[in-house]
C-alpha atoms as a PDB file:
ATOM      1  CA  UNK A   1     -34.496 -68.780  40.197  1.00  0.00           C
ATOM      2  CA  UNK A   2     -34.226 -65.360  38.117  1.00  0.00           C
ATOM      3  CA  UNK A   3     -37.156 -62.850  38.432  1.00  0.00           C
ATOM      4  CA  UNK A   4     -39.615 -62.357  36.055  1.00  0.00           C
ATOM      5  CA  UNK A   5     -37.866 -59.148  34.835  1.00  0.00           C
ATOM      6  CA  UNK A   6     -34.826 -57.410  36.102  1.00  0.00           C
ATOM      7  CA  UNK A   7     -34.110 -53.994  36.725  1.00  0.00           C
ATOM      8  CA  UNK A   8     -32.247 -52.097  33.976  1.00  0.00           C
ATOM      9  CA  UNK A   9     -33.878 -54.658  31.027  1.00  0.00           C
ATOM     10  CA  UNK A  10     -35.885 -53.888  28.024  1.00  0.00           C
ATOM     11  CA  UNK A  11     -38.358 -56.149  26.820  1.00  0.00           C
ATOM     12  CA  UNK A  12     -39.169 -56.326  22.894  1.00  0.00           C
ATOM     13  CA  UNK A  13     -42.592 -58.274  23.498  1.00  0.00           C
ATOM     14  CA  UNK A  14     -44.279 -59.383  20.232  1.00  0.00           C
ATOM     15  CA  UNK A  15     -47.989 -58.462  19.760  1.00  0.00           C
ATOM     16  CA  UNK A  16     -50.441 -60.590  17.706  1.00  0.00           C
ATOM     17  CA  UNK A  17     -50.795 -59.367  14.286  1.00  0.00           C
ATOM     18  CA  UNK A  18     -54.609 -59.734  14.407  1.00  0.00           C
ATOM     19  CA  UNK A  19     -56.007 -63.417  16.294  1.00  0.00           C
ATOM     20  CA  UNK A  20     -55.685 -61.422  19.735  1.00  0.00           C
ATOM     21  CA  UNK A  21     -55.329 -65.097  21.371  1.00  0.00           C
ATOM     22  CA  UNK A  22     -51.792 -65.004  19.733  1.00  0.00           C
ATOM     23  CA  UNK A  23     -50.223 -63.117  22.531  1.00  0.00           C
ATOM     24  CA  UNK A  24     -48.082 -65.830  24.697  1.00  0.00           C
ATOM     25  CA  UNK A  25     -48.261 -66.427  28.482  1.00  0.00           C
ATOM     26  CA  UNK A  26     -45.236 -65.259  28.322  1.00  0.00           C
ATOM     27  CA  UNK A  27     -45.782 -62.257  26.995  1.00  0.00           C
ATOM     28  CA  UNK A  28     -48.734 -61.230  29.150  1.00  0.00           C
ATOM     29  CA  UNK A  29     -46.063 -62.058  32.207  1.00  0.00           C
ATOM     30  CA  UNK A  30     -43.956 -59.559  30.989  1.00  0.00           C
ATOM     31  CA  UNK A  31     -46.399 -56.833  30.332  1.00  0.00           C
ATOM     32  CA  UNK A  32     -47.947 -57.248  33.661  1.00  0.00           C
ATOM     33  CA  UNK A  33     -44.843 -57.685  35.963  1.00  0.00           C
ATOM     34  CA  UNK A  34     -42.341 -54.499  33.875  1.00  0.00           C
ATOM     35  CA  UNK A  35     -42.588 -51.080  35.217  1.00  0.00           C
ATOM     36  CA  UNK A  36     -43.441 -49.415  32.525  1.00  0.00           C
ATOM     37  CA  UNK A  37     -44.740 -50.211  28.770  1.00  0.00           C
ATOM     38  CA  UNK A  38     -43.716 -48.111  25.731  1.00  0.00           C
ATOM     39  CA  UNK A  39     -46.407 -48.343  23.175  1.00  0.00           C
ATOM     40  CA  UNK A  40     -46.196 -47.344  19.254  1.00  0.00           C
ATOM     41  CA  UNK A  41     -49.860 -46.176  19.954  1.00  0.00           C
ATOM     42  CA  UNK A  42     -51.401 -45.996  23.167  1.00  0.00           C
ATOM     43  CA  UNK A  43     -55.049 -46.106  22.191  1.00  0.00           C
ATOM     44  CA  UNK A  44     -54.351 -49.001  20.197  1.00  0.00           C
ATOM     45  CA  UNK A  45     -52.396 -51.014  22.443  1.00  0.00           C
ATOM     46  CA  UNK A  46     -55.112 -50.424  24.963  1.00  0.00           C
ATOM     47  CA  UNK A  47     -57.336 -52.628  23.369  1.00  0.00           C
ATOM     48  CA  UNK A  48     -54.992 -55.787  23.692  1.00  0.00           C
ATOM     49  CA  UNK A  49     -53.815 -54.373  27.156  1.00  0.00           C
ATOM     50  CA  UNK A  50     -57.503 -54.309  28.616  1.00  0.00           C
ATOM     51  CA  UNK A  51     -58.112 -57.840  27.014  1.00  0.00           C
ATOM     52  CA  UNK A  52     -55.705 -59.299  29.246  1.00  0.00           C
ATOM     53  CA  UNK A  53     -55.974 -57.578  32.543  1.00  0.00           C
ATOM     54  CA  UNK A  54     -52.631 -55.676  32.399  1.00  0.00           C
ATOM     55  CA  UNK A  55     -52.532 -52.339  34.024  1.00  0.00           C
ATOM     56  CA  UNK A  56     -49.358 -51.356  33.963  1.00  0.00           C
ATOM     57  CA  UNK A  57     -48.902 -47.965  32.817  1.00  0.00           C
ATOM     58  CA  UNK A  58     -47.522 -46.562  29.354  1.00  0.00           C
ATOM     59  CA  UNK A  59     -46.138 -44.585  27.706  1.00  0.00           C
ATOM     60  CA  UNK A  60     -45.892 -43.527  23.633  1.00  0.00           C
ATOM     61  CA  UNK A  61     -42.987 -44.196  21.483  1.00  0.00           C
ATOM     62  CA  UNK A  62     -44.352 -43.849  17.557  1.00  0.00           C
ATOM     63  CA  UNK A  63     -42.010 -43.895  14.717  1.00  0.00           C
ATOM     64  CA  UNK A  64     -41.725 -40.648  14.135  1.00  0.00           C
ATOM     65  CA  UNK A  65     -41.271 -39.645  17.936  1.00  0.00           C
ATOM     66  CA  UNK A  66     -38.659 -42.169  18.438  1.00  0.00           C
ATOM     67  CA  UNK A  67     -35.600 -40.218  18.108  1.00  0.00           C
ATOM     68  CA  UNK A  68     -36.556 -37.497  20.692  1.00  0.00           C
ATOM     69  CA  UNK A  69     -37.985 -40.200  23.015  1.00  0.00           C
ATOM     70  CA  UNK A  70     -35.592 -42.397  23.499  1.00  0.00           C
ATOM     71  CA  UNK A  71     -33.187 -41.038  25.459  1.00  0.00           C
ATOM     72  CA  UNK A  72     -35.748 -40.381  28.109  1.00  0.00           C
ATOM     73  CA  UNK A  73     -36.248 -43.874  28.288  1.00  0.00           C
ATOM     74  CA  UNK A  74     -33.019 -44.991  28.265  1.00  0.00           C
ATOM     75  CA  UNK A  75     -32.513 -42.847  31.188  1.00  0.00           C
ATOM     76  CA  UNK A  76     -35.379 -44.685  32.838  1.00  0.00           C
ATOM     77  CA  UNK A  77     -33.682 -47.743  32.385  1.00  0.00           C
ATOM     78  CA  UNK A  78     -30.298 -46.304  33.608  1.00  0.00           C
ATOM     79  CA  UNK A  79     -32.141 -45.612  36.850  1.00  0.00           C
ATOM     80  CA  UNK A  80     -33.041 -48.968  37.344  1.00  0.00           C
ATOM     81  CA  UNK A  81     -36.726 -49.627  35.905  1.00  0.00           C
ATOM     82  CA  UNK A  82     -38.028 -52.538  33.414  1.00  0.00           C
ATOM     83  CA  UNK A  83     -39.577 -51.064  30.235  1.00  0.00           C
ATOM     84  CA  UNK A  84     -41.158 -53.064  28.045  1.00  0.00           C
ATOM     85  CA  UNK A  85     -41.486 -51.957  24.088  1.00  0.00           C
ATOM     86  CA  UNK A  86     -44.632 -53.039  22.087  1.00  0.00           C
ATOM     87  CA  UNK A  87     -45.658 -52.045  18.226  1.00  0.00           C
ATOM     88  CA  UNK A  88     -49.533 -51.922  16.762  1.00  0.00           C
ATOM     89  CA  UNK A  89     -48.662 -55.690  16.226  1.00  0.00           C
ATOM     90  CA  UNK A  90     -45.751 -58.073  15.398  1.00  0.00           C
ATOM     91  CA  UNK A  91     -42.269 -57.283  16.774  1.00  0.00           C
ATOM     92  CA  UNK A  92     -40.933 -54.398  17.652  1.00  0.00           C
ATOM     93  CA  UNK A  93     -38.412 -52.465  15.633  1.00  0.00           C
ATOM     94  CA  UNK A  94     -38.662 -54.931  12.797  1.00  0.00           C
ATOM     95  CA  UNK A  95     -40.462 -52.248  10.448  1.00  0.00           C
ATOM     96  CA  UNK A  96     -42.186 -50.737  13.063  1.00  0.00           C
ATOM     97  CA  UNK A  97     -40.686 -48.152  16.300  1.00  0.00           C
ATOM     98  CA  UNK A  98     -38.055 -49.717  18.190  1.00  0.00           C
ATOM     99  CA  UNK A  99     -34.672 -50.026  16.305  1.00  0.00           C
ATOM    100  CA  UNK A 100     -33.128 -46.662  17.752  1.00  0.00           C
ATOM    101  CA  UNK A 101     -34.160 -47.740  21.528  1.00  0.00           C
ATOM    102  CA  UNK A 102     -32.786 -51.091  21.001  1.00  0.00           C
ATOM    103  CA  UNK A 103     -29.360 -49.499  19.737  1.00  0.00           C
ATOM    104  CA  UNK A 104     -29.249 -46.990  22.255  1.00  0.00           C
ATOM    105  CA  UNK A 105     -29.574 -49.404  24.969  1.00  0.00           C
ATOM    106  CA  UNK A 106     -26.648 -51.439  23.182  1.00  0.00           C
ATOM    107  CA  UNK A 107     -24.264 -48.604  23.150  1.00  0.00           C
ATOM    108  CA  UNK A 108     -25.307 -48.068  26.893  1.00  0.00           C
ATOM    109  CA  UNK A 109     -24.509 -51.179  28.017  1.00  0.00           C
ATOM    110  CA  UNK A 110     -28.083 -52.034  29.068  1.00  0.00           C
ATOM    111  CA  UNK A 111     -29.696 -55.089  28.620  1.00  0.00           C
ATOM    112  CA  UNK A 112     -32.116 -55.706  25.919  1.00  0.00           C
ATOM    113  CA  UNK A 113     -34.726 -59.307  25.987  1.00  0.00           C
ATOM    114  CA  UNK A 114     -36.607 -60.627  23.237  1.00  0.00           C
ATOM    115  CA  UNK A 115     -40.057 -62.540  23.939  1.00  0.00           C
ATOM    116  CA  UNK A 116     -40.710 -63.453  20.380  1.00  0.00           C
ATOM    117  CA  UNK A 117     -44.292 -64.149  19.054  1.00  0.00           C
ATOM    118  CA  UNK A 118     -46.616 -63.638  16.067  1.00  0.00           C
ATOM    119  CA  UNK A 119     -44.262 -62.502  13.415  1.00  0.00           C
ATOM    120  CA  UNK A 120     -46.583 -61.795   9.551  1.00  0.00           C
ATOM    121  CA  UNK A 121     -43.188 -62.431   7.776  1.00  0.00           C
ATOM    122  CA  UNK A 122     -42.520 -65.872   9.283  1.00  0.00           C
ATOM    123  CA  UNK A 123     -46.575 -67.060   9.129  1.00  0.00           C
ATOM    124  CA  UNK A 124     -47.037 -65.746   5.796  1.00  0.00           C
ATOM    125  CA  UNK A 125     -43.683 -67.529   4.490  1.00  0.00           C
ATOM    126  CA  UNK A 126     -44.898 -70.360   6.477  1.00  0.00           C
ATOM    127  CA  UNK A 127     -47.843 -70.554   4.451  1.00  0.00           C
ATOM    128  CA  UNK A 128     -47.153 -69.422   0.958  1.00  0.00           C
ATOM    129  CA  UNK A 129     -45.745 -72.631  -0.539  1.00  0.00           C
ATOM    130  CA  UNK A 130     -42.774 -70.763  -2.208  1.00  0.00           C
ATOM    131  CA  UNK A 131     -39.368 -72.183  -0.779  1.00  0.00           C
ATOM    132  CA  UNK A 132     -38.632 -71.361   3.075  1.00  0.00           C
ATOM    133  CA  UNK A 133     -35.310 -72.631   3.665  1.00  0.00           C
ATOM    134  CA  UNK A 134     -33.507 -68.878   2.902  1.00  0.00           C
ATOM    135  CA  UNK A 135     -35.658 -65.656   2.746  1.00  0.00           C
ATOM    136  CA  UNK A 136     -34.767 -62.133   2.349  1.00  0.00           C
ATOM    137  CA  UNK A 137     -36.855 -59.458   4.119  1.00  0.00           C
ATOM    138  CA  UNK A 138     -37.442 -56.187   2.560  1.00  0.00           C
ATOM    139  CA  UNK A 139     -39.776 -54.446   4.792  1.00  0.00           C
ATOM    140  CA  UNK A 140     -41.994 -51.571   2.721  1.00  0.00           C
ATOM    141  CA  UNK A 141     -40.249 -50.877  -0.332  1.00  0.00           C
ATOM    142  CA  UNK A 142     -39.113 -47.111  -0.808  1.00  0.00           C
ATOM    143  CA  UNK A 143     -41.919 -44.625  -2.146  1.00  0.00           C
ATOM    144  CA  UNK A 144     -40.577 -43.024  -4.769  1.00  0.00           C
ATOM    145  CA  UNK A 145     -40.172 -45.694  -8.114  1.00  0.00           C
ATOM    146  CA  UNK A 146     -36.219 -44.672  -8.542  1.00  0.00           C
ATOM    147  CA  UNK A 147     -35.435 -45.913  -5.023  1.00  0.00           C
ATOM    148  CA  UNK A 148     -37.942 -49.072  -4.914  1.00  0.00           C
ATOM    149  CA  UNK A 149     -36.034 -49.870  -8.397  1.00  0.00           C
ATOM    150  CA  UNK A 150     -32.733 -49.756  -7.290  1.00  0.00           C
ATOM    151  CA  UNK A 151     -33.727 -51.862  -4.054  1.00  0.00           C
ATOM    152  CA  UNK A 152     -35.108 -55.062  -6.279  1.00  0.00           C
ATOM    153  CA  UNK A 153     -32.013 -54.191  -8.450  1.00  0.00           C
ATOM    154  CA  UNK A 154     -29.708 -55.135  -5.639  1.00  0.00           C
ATOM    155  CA  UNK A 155     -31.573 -58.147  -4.700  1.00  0.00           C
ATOM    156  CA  UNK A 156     -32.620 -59.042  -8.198  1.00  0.00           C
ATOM    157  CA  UNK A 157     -30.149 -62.322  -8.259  1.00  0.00           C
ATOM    158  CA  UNK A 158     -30.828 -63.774  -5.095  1.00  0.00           C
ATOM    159  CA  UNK A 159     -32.003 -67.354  -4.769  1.00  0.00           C
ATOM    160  CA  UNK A 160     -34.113 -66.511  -1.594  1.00  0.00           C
ATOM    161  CA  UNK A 161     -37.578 -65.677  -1.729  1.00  0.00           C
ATOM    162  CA  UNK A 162     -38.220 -62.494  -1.289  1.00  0.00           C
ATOM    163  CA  UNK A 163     -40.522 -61.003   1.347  1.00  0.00           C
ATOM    164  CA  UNK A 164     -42.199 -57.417   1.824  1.00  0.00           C
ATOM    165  CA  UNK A 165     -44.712 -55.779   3.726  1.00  0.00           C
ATOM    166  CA  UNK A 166     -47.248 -53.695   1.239  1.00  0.00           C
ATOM    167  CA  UNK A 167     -50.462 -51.408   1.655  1.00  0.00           C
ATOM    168  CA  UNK A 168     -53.741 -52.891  -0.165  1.00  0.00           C
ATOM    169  CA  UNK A 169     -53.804 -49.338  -2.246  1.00  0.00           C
ATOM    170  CA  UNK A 170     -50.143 -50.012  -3.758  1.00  0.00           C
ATOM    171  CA  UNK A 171     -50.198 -53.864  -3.828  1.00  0.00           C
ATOM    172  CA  UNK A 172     -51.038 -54.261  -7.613  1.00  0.00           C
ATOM    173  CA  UNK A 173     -48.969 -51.062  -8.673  1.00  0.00           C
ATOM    174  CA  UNK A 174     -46.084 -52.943  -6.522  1.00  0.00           C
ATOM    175  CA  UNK A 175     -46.779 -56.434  -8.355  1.00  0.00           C
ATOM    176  CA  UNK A 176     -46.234 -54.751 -11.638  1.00  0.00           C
ATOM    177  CA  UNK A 177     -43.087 -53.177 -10.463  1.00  0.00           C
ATOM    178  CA  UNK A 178     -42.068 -56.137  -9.227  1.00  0.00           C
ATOM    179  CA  UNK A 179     -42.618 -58.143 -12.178  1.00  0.00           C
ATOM    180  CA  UNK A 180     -40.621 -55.812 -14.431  1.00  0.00           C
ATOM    181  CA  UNK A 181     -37.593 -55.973 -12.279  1.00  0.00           C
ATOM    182  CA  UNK A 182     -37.413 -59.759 -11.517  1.00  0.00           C
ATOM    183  CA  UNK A 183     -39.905 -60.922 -14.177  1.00  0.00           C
ATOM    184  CA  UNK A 184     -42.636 -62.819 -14.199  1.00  0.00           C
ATOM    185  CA  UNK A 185     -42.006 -65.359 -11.217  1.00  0.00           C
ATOM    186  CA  UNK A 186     -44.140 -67.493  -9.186  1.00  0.00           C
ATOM    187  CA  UNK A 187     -45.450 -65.497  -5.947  1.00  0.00           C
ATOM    188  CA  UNK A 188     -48.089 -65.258  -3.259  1.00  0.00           C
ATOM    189  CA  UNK A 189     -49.882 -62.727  -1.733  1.00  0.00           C
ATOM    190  CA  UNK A 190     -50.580 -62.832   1.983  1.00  0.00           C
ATOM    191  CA  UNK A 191     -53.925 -60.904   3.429  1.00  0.00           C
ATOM    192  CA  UNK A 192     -55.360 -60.642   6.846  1.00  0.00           C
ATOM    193  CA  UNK A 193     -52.718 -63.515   7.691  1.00  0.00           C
ATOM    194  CA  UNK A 194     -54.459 -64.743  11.490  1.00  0.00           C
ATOM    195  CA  UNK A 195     -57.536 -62.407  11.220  1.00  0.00           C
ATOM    196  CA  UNK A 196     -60.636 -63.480  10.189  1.00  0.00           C
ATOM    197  CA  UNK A 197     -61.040 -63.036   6.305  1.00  0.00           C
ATOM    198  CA  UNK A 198     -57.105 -64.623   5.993  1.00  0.00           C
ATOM    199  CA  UNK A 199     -56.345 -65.187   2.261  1.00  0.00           C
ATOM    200  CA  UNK A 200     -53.798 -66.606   0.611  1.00  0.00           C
ATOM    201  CA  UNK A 201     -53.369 -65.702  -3.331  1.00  0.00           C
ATOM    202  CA  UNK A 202     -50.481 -67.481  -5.310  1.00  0.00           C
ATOM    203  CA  UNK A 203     -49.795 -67.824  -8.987  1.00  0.00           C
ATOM    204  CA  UNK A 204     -47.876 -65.597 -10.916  1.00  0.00           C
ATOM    205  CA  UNK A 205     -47.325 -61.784 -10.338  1.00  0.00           C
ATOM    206  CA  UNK A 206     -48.926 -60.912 -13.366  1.00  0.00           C
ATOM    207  CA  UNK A 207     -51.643 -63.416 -12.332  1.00  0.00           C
ATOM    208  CA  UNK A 208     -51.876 -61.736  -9.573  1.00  0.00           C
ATOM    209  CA  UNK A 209     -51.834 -58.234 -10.539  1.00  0.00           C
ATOM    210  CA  UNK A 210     -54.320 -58.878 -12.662  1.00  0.00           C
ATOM    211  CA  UNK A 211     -56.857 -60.568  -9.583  1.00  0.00           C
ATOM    212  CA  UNK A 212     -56.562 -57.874  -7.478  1.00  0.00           C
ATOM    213  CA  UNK A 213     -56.405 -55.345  -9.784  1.00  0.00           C
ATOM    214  CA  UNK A 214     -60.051 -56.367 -10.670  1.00  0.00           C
ATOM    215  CA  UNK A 215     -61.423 -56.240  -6.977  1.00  0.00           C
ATOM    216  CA  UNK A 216     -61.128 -53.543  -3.868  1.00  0.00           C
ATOM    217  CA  UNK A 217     -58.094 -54.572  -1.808  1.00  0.00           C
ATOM    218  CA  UNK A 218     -58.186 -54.789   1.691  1.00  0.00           C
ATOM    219  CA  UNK A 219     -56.277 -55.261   5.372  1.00  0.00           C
ATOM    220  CA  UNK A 220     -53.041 -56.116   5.920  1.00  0.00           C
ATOM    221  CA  UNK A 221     -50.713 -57.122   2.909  1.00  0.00           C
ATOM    222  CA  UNK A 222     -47.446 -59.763   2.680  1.00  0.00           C
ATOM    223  CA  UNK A 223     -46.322 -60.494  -0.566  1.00  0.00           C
ATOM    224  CA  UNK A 224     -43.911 -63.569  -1.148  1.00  0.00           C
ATOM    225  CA  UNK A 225     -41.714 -63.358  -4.951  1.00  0.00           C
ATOM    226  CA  UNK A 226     -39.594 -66.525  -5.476  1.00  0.00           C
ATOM    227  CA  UNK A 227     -36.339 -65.971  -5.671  1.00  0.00           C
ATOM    228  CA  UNK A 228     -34.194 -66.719  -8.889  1.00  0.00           C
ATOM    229  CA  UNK A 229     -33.872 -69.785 -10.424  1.00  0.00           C
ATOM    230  CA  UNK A 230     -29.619 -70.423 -11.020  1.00  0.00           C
ATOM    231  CA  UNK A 231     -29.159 -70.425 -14.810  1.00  0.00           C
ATOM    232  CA  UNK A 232     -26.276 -70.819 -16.881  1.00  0.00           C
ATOM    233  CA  UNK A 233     -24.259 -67.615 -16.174  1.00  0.00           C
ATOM    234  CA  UNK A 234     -23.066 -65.871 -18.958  1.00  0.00           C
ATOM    235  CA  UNK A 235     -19.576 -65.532 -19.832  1.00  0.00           C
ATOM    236  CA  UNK A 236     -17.327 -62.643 -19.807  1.00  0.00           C
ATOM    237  CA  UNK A 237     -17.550 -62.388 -23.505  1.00  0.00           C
ATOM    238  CA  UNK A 238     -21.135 -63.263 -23.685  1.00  0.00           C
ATOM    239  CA  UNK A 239     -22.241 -59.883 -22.196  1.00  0.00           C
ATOM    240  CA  UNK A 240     -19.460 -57.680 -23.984  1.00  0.00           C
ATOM    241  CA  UNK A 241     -21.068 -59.170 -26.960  1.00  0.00           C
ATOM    242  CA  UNK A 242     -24.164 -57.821 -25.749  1.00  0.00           C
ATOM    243  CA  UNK A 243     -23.439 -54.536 -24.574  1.00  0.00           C
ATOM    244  CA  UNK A 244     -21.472 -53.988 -27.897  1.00  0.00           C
ATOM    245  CA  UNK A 245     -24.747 -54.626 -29.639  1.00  0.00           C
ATOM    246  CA  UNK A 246     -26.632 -52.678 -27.723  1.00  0.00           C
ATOM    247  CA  UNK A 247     -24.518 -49.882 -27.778  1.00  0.00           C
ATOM    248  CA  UNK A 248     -24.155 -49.801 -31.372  1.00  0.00           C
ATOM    249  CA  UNK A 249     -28.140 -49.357 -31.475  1.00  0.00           C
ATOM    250  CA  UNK A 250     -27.540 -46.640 -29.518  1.00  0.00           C
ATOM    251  CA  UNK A 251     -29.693 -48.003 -26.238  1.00  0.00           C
ATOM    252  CA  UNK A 252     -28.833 -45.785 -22.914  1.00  0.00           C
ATOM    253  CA  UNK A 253     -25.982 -48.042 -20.912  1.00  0.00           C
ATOM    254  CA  UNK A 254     -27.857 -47.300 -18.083  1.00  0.00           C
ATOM    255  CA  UNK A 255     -31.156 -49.458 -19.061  1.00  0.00           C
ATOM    256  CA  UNK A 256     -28.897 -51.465 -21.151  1.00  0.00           C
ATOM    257  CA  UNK A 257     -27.215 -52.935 -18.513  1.00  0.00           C
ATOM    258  CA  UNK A 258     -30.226 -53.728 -16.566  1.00  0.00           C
ATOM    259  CA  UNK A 259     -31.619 -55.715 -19.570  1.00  0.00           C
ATOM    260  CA  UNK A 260     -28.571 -57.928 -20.051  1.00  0.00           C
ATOM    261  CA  UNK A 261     -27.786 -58.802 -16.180  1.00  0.00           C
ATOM    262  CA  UNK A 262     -31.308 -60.049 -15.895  1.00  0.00           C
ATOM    263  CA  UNK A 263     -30.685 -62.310 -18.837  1.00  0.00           C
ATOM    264  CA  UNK A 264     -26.797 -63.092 -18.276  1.00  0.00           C
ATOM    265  CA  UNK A 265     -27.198 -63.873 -14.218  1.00  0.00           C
ATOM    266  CA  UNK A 266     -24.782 -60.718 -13.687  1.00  0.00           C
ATOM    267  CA  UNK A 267     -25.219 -57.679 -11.223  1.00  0.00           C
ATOM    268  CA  UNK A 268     -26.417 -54.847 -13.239  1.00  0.00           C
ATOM    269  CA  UNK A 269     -23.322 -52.799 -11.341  1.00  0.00           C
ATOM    270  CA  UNK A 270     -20.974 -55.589 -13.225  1.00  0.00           C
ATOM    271  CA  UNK A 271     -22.149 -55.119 -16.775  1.00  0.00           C
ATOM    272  CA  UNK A 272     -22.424 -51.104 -15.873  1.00  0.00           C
ATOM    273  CA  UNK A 273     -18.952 -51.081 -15.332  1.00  0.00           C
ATOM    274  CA  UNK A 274     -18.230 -53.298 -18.157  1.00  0.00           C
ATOM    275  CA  UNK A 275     -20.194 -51.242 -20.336  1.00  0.00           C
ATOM    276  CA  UNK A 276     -18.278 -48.335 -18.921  1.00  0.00           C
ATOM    277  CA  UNK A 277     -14.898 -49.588 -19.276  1.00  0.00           C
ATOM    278  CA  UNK A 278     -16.214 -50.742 -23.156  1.00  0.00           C
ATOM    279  CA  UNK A 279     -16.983 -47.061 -24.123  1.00  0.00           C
ATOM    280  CA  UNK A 280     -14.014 -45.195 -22.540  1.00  0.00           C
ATOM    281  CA  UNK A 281     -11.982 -47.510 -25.226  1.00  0.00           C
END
């Protein structure tokens, strides 16, 4: 029968994501039996820790941290010790500390474990009522407009609903966003998903912008944007028709070509280049 944990391993042990019963058996097994636990925050990890008799020690690995730490603990591991990695809540290194450890332990050779558990993606999508059988996650979108843009740009066309993590004091400013990049679709915002004041908003995302843009915002956000809806695609001709008339108003190619791939089913790349290839004639 294997052991519990084996020397050498790291564990990626999923925390609740608020309902502290969510931890598994499993997961407490883990905790208790590894040598040592790597925490995104100490003090806050304590709290679950303490709840469930573990008292195994710890040590800190926070995001920004990560990169000189984890060559320490791969050297830990080297040496023959169980680690175990936990975040604030959810899994690690899925938006939260953990993806440079995990890779580092890769390239070494070392072996790495999952014990899954409370994931807010996968109970929010669960939840929302928007399709489930394909889903692309998009973690926090970028701070700065130019870059969050470009992101939805690149995933404007997919059929898959579209999931991201969002902070209550940017959640309407990101609904608008995302409503002028993919339009108005049908979408659902996820809050407190497993704590106590759970709420689950859907309608559109102007609907929505305009609920919680009328209230204070709270807790921990999910927000859920159906993907898009196949159309006719436009033909070849079809968008040169467009750009041409564009153009010839003198619109910036640039915005241009935004405009028409959201209408024509196109990648806004394609009709840039075709717009391109239109003027250099």
């Amino acid at each position: 029968m294997r052991a519990l944990v084996e020397p050498s391993t790291l564990y990626l042990v999923a925390t609740p994501i608020g309902n502290l019963g969510d931890l598994t058996a499993r997961a407490i097994e883990v905790l208790k039996a590894v040598d040592c636990i790597a925490c995104e925050d100490t003090r806050h990890s304590r709290v679950l820790l303490d709840a469930n008799g573990i008292t195994t020690p710890t040590t800190s690995l926070p995001a920004f941290a990560e990169g000189a730490r984890a060559d320490a603990l791969v050297q830990r591991l080297k040496e023959g010790q169980s680690l175990a990695l936990i975040s604030d809540a959810g899994s690690p290194a899925i938006s939260d500390p953990g993806e440079r450890l995990v890779a580092e332990c890769v390239a070494a050779g070392l072996r790495v474990v999952p014990v899954p558990g409370a994931s807010a993606v996968v109970a929010a999508l669960s939840a929302s009522g928007l399709p489930t059988s394909r889903f692309h996650f998009l973690g926090f979108l970028p701070r700065t407009q130019s870059e969050a843009r470009a992101m939805l740009d690149e995933v404007a066309g997919l059929s898959a609903t579209l999931v991201l993590y969002e902070s209550p004091r940017r959640v309407v400013e990101t609904l608008a966003l995302l409503q002028e990049a993919l339009g108005d679709r049908s979408a659902c915002v996820a809050r407190e998903v497993t704590k106590l004041h759970e709420e689950f908003l859907r309608g559109t995302l102007s609907e929505l912008g305009a609920k919680l843009g009328q209230a204070e915002v709270l807790g921990e956000i999910v927000v859920l944007v159906h993907g898009r809806v196949a159309e006719a695609r436009w033909t070849k001709e079809e968008v040169i028709i467009a750009l041409e008339a564009g153009l010839g108003r003198g619109e910036r190619l640039k915005s241009l070509s935004s405009e028409i791939a959201k209408a024509a089913g196109w990648s806004s790349q394609d009709v840039y280049r075709l717009g391109v290839s239109l003027k250099s004639h």
